[in-house]
Protein backbone atom coordinates (compact mmCIF):
# COMPACT_ATOMS: atom_id res chain seq x y z
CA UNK A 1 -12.74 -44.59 0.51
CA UNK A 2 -13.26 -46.19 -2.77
CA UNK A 3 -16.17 -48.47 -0.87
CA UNK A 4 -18.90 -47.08 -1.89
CA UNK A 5 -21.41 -49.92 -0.71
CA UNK A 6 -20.31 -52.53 1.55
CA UNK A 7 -22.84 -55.29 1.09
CA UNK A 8 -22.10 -58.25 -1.47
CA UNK A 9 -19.40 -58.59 -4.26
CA UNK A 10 -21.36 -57.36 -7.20
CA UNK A 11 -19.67 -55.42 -10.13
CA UNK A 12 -21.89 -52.68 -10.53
CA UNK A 13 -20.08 -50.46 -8.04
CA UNK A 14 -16.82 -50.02 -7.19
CA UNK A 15 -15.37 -52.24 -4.45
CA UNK A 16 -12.54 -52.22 -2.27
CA UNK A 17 -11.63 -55.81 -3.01
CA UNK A 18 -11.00 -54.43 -6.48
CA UNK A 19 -7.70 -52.10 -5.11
CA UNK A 20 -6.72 -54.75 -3.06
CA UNK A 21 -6.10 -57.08 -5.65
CA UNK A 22 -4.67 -54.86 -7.97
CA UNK A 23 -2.09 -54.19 -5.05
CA UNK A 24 -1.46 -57.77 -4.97
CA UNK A 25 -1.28 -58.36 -8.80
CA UNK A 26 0.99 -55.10 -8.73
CA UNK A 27 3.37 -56.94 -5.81
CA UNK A 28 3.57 -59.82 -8.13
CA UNK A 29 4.94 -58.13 -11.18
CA UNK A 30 7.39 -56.15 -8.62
CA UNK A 31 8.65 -59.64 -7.78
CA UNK A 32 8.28 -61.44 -11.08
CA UNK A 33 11.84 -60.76 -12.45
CA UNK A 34 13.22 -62.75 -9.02
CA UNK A 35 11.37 -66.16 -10.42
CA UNK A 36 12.09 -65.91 -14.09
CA UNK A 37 15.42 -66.06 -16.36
CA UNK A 38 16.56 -62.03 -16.47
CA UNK A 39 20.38 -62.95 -17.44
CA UNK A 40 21.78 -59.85 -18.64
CA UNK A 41 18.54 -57.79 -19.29
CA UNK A 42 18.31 -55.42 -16.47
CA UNK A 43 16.18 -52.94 -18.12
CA UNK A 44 13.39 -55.27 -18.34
CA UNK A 45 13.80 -56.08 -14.69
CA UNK A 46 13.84 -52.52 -13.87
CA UNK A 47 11.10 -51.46 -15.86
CA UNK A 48 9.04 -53.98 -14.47
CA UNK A 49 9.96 -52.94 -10.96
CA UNK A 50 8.85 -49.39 -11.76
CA UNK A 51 5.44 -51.00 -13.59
CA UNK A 52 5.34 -53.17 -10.24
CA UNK A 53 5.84 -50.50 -7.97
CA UNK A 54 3.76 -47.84 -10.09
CA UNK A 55 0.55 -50.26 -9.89
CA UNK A 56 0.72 -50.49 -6.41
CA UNK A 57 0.83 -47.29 -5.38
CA UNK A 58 -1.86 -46.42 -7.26
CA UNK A 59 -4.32 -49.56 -6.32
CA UNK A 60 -3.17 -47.66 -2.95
CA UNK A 61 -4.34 -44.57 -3.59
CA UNK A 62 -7.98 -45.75 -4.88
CA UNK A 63 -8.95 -46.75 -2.12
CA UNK A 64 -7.83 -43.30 -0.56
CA UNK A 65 -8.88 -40.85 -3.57
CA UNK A 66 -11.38 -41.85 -6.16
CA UNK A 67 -10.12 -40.72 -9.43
CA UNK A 68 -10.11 -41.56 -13.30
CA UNK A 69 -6.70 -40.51 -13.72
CA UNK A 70 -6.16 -43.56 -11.55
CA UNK A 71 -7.80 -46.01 -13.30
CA UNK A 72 -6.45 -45.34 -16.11
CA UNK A 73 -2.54 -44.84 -15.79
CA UNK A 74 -3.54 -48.57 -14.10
CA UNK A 75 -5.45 -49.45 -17.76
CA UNK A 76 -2.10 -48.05 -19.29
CA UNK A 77 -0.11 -50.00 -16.65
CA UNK A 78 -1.93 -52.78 -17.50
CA UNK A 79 -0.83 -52.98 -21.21
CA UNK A 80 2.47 -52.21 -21.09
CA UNK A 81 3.08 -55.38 -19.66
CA UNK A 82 1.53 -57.23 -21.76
CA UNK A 83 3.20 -55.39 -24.44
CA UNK A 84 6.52 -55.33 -22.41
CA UNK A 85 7.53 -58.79 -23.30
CA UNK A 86 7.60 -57.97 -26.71
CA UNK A 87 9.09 -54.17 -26.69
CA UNK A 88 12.06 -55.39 -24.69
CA UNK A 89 12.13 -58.76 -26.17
CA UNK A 90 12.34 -61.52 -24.02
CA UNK A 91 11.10 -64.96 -23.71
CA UNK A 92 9.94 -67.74 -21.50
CA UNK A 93 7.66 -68.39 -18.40
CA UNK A 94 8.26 -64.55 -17.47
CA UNK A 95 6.88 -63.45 -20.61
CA UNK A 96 3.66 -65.86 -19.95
CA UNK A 97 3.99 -64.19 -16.73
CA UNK A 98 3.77 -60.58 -17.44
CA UNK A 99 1.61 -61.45 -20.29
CA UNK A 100 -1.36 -62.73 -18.06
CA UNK A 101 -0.58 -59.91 -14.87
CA UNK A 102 -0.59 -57.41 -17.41
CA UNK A 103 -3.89 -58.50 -18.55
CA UNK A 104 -5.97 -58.87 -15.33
CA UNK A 105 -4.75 -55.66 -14.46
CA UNK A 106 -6.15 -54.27 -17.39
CA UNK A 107 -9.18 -56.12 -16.91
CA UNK A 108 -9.21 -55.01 -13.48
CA UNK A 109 -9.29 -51.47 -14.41
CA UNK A 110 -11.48 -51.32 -17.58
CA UNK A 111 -14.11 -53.21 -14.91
CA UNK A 112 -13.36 -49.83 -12.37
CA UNK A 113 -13.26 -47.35 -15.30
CA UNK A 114 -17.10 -49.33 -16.18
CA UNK A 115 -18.21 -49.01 -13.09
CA UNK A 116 -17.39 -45.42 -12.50
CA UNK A 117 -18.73 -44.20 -16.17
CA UNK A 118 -21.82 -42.37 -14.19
CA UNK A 119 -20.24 -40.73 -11.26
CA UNK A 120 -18.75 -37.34 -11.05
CA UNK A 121 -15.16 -38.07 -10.50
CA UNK A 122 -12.30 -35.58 -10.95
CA UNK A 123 -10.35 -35.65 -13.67
């Protein structure tokens, strides 16, 4: 388990709440494209599925397995949707959308990546 210490919220250790809501945030940019304008640009909406889907999964498998890698494919994650809106060009409240999901879960996993600088994770 990713828990390592089950007493407060503090940031100095790695918490479960932290997976947990990047699962959510990663839900939310799966089901983004469904509240937004995505006339006739299906790439977008299926590269944010797999972004979606992708983040999930691996806020998943933190709290199973412990490891970099994880954190940051989910840093990576992270900026490509924030960068997304501007790659595949589109426009609108989705692109203030993806803009500010992208960026929690980047801040999200720089926090984990912080927190884990000192313990001996697998690569």
């Amino acid at each position: 388990m990713a828990t390592l210490n089950r007493t407060g919220w503090g940031l100095i250790e790695h918490r479960r709440w932290e997976d947990i809501a990047t699962m959510i945030l990663g839900a939310a940019i799966l089901v983004s494209p469904m509240f937004g304008e995505t006339t006739g640009n299906t790439t977008m909406v299926a590269v944010t599925a797999i972004v979606g889907a992708a983040i999930v999964i691996l806020g998943g498998l933190e709290q199973i397995f412990l490891r970099r890698w994880e954190e940051f494919l989910l840093l990576l994650g992270g900026v490509w949707m924030m960068s997304s809106p501007f790659v595949l060009d589109y426009a609108g409240t989705l692109r203030n959308w993806h803009i500010a999901l992208g960026a929690a879960v980047a801040v999200l996993a720089l926090l984990e990546i912080w927190q884990d600088r000192n313990r001996d994770l697998e690569a």
